[in-house]
N, C-alpha and C. Protein backbone atom coordinates (compact mmCIF):
# COMPACT_ATOMS: atom_id res chain seq x y z
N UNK A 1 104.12 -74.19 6.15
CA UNK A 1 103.90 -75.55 5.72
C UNK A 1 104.16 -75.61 4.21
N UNK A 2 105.13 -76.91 3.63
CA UNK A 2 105.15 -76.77 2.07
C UNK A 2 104.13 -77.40 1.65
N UNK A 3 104.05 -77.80 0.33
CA UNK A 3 103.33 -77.99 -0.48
C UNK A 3 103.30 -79.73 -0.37
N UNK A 4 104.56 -80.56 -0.19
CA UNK A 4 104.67 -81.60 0.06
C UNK A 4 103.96 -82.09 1.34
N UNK A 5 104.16 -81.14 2.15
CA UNK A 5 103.76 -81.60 3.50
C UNK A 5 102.51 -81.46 3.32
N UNK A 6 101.29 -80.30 2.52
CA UNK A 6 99.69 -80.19 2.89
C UNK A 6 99.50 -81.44 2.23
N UNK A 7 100.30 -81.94 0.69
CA UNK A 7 99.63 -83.00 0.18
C UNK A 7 99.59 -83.93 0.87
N UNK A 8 100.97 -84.43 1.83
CA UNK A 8 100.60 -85.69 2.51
C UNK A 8 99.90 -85.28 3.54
N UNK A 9 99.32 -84.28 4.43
CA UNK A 9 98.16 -84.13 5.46
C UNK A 9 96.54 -84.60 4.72
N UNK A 10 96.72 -83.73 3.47
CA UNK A 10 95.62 -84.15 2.58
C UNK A 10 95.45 -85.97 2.15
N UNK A 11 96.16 -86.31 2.19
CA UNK A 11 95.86 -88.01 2.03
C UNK A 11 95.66 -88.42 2.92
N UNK A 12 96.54 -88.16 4.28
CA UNK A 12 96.05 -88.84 5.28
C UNK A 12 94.23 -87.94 5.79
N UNK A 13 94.06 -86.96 5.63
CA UNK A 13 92.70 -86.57 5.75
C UNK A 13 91.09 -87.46 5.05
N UNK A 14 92.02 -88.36 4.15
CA UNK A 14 90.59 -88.43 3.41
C UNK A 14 90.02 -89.71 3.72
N UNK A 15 90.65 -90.70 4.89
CA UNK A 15 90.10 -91.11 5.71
C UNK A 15 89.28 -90.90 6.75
N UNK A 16 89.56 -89.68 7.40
CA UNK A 16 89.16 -89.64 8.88
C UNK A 16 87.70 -89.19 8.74
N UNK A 17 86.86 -89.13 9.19
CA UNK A 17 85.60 -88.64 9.42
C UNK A 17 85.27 -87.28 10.03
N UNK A 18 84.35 -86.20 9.73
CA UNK A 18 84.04 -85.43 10.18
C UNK A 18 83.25 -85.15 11.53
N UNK A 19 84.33 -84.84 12.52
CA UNK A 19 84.20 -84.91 14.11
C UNK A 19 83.94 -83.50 14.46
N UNK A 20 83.76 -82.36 13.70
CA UNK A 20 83.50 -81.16 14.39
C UNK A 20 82.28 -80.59 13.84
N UNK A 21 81.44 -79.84 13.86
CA UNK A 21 80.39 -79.61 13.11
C UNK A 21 80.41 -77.72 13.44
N UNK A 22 80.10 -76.85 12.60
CA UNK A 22 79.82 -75.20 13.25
C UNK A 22 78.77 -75.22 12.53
N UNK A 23 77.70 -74.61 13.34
CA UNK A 23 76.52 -74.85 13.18
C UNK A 23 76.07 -73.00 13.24
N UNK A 24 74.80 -72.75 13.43
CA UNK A 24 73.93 -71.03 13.68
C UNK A 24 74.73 -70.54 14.57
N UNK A 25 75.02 -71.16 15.69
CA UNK A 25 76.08 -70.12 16.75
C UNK A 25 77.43 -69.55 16.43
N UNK A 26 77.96 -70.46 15.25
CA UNK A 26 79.16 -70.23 14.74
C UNK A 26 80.20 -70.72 15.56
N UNK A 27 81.04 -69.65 15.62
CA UNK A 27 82.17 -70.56 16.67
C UNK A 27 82.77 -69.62 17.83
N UNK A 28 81.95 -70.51 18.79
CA UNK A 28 81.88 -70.08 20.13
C UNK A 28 82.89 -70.98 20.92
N UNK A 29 83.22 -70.73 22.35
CA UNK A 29 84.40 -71.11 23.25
C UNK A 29 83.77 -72.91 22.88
N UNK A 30 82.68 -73.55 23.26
CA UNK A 30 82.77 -74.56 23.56
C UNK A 30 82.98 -75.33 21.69
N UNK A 31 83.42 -74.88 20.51
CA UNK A 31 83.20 -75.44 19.38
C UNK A 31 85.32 -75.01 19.65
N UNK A 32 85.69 -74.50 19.84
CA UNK A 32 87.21 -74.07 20.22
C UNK A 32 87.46 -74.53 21.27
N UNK A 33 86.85 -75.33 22.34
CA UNK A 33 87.40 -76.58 23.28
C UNK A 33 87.39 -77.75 22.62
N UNK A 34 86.28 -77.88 22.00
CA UNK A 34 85.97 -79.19 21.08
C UNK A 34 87.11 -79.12 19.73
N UNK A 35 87.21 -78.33 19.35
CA UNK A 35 88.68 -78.48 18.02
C UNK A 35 90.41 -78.66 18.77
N UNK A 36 90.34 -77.81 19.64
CA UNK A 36 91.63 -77.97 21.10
C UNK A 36 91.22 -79.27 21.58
N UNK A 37 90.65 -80.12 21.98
CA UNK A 37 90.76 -80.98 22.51
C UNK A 37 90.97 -82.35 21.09
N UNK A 38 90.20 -81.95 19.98
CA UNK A 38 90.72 -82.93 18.78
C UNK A 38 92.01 -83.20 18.44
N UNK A 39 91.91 -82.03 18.16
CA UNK A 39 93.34 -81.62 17.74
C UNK A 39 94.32 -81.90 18.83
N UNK A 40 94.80 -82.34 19.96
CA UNK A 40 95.13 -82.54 20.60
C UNK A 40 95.35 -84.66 20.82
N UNK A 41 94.13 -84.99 20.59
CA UNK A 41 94.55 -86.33 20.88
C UNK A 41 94.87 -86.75 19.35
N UNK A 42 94.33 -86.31 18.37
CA UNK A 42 93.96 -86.68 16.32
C UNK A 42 95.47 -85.93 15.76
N UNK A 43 95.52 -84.70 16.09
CA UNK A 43 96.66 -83.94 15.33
C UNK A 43 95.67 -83.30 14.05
N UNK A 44 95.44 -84.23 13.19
CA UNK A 44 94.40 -83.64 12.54
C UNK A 44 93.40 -84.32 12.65
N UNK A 45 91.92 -83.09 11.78
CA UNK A 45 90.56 -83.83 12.03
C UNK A 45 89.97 -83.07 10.99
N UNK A 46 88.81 -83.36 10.59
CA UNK A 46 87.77 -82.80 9.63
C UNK A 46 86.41 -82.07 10.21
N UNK A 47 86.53 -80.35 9.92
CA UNK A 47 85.44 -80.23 10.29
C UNK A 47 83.96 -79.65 9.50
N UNK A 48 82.74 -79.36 9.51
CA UNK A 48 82.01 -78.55 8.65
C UNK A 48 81.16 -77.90 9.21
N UNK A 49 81.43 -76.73 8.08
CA UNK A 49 80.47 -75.81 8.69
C UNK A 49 78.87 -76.33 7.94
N UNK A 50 77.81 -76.17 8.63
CA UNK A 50 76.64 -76.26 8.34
C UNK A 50 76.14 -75.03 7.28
N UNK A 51 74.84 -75.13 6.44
CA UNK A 51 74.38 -73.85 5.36
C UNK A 51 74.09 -72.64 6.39
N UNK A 52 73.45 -73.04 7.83
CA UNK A 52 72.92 -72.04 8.24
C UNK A 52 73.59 -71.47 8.99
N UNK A 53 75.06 -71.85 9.26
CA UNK A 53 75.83 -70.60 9.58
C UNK A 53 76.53 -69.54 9.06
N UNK A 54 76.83 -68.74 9.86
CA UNK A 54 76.53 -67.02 9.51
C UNK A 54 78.18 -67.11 9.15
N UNK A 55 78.69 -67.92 9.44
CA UNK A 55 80.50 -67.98 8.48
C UNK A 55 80.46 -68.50 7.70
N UNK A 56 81.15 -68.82 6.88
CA UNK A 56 81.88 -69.63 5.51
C UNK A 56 83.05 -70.51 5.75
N UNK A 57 82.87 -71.39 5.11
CA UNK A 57 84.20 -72.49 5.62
C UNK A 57 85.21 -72.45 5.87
N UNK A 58 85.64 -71.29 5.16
CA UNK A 58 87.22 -70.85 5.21
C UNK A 58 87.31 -69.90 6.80
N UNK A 59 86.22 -69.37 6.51
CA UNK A 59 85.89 -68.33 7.86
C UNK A 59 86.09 -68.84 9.23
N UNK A 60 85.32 -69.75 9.25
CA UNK A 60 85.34 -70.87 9.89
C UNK A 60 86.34 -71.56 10.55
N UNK A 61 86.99 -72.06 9.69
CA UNK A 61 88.52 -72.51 9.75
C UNK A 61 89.41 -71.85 10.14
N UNK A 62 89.62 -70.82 9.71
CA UNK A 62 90.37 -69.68 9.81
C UNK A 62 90.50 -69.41 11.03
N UNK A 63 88.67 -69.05 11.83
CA UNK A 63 89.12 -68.52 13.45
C UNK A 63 89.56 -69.55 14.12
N UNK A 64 88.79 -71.17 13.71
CA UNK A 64 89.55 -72.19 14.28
C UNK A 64 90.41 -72.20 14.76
N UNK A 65 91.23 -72.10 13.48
CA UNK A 65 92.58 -72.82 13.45
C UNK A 65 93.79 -71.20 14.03
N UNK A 66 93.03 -69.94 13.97
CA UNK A 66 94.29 -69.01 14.72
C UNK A 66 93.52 -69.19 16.42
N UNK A 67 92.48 -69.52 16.51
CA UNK A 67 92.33 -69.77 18.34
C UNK A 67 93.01 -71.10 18.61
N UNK A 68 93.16 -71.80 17.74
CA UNK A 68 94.04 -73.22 18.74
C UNK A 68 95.27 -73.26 18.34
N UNK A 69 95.95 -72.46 17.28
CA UNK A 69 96.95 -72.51 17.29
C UNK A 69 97.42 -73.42 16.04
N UNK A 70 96.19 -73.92 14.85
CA UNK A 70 96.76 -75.03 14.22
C UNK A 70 96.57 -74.39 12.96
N UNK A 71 97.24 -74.85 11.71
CA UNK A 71 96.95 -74.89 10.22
C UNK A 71 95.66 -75.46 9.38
N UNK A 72 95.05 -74.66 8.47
CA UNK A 72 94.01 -74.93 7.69
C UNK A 72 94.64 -75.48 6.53
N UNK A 73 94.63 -76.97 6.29
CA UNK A 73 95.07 -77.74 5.46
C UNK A 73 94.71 -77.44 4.01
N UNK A 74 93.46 -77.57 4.31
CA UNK A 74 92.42 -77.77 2.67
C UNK A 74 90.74 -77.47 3.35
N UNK A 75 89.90 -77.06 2.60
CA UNK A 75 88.84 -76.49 2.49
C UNK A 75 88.38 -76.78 1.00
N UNK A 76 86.86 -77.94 1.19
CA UNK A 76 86.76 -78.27 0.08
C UNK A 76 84.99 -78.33 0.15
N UNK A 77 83.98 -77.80 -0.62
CA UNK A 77 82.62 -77.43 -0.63
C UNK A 77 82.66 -77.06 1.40
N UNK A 78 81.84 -77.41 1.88
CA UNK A 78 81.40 -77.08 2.94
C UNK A 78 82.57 -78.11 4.70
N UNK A 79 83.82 -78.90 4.02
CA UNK A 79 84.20 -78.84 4.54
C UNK A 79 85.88 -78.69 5.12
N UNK A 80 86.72 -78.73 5.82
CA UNK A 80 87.71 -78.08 5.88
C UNK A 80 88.66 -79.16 6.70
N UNK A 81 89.94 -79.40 6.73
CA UNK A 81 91.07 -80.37 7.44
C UNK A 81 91.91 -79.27 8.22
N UNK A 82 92.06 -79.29 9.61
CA UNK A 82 92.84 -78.34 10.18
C UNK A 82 93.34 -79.89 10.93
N UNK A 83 95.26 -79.02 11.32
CA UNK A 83 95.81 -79.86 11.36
C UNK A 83 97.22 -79.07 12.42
N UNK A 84 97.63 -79.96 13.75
CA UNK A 84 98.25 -79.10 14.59
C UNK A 84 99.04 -80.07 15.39
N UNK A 85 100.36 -80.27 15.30
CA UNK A 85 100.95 -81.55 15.56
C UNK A 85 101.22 -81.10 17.34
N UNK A 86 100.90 -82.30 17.56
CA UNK A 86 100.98 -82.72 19.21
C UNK A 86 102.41 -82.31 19.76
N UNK A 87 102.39 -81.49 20.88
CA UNK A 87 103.55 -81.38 21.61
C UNK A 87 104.05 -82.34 22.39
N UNK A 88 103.30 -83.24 22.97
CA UNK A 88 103.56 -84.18 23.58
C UNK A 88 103.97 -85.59 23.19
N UNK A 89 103.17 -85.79 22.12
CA UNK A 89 103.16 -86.71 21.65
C UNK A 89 102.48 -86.86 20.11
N UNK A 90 103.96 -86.69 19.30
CA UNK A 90 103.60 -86.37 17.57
C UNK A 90 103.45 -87.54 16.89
N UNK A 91 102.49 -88.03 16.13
CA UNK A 91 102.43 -89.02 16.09
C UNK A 91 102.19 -89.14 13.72
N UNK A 92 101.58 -87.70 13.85
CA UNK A 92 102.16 -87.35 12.29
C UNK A 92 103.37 -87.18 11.86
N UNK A 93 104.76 -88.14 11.26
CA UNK A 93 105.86 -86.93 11.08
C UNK A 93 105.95 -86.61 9.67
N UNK A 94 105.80 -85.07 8.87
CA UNK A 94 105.99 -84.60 7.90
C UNK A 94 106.84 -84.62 7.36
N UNK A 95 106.56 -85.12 5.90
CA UNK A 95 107.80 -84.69 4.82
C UNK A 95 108.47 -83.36 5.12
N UNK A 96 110.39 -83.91 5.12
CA UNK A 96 110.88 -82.46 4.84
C UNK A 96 110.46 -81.78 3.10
């Protein structure tokens, strides 16, 4: 991903609301159905990790985004923009 392309994911991010939450369990199958299934109808979404989990945001993101298959946009205090364009139906199209 270039640099052009995270900035415009990053603008369009700073609308959307935070729809995923990782909480003490961290990130278990049903928090990786719930980001696969976002990511799936959103393309992108915003998620956060809570203080009392045992990952870190980036951490977080990170397993996210290599179990569904998508990019960690930006990571900013406690929360993070992962972002994974629809096969079916793309509805983000990125700057070349």
């Amino acid at each position: 991903m270039t640099s052009k392309q995270r900035a415009y994911l990053k603008g369009l991010a700073n609308s959307e609301q935070v729809i995923l939450t990782v909480g003490k369990d961290g990130v278990g199958p049903q928090v990786i159905k719930q980001a696969d299934d976002a990511l799936q109808a959103r393309e992108i979404i915003k998620m956060r990790c809570l203080d009392n989990s045992a990952l870190s945001v980036k951490e977080a993101a990170a397993q996210i985004a290599r179990m569904c298959g998508a990019d960690v946009v930006q990571t900013i205090g406690s929360v993070a923009v992962l972002y994974r364009a629809s096969a079916k139906n793309p509805r983000i199209h990125l700057p070349d």
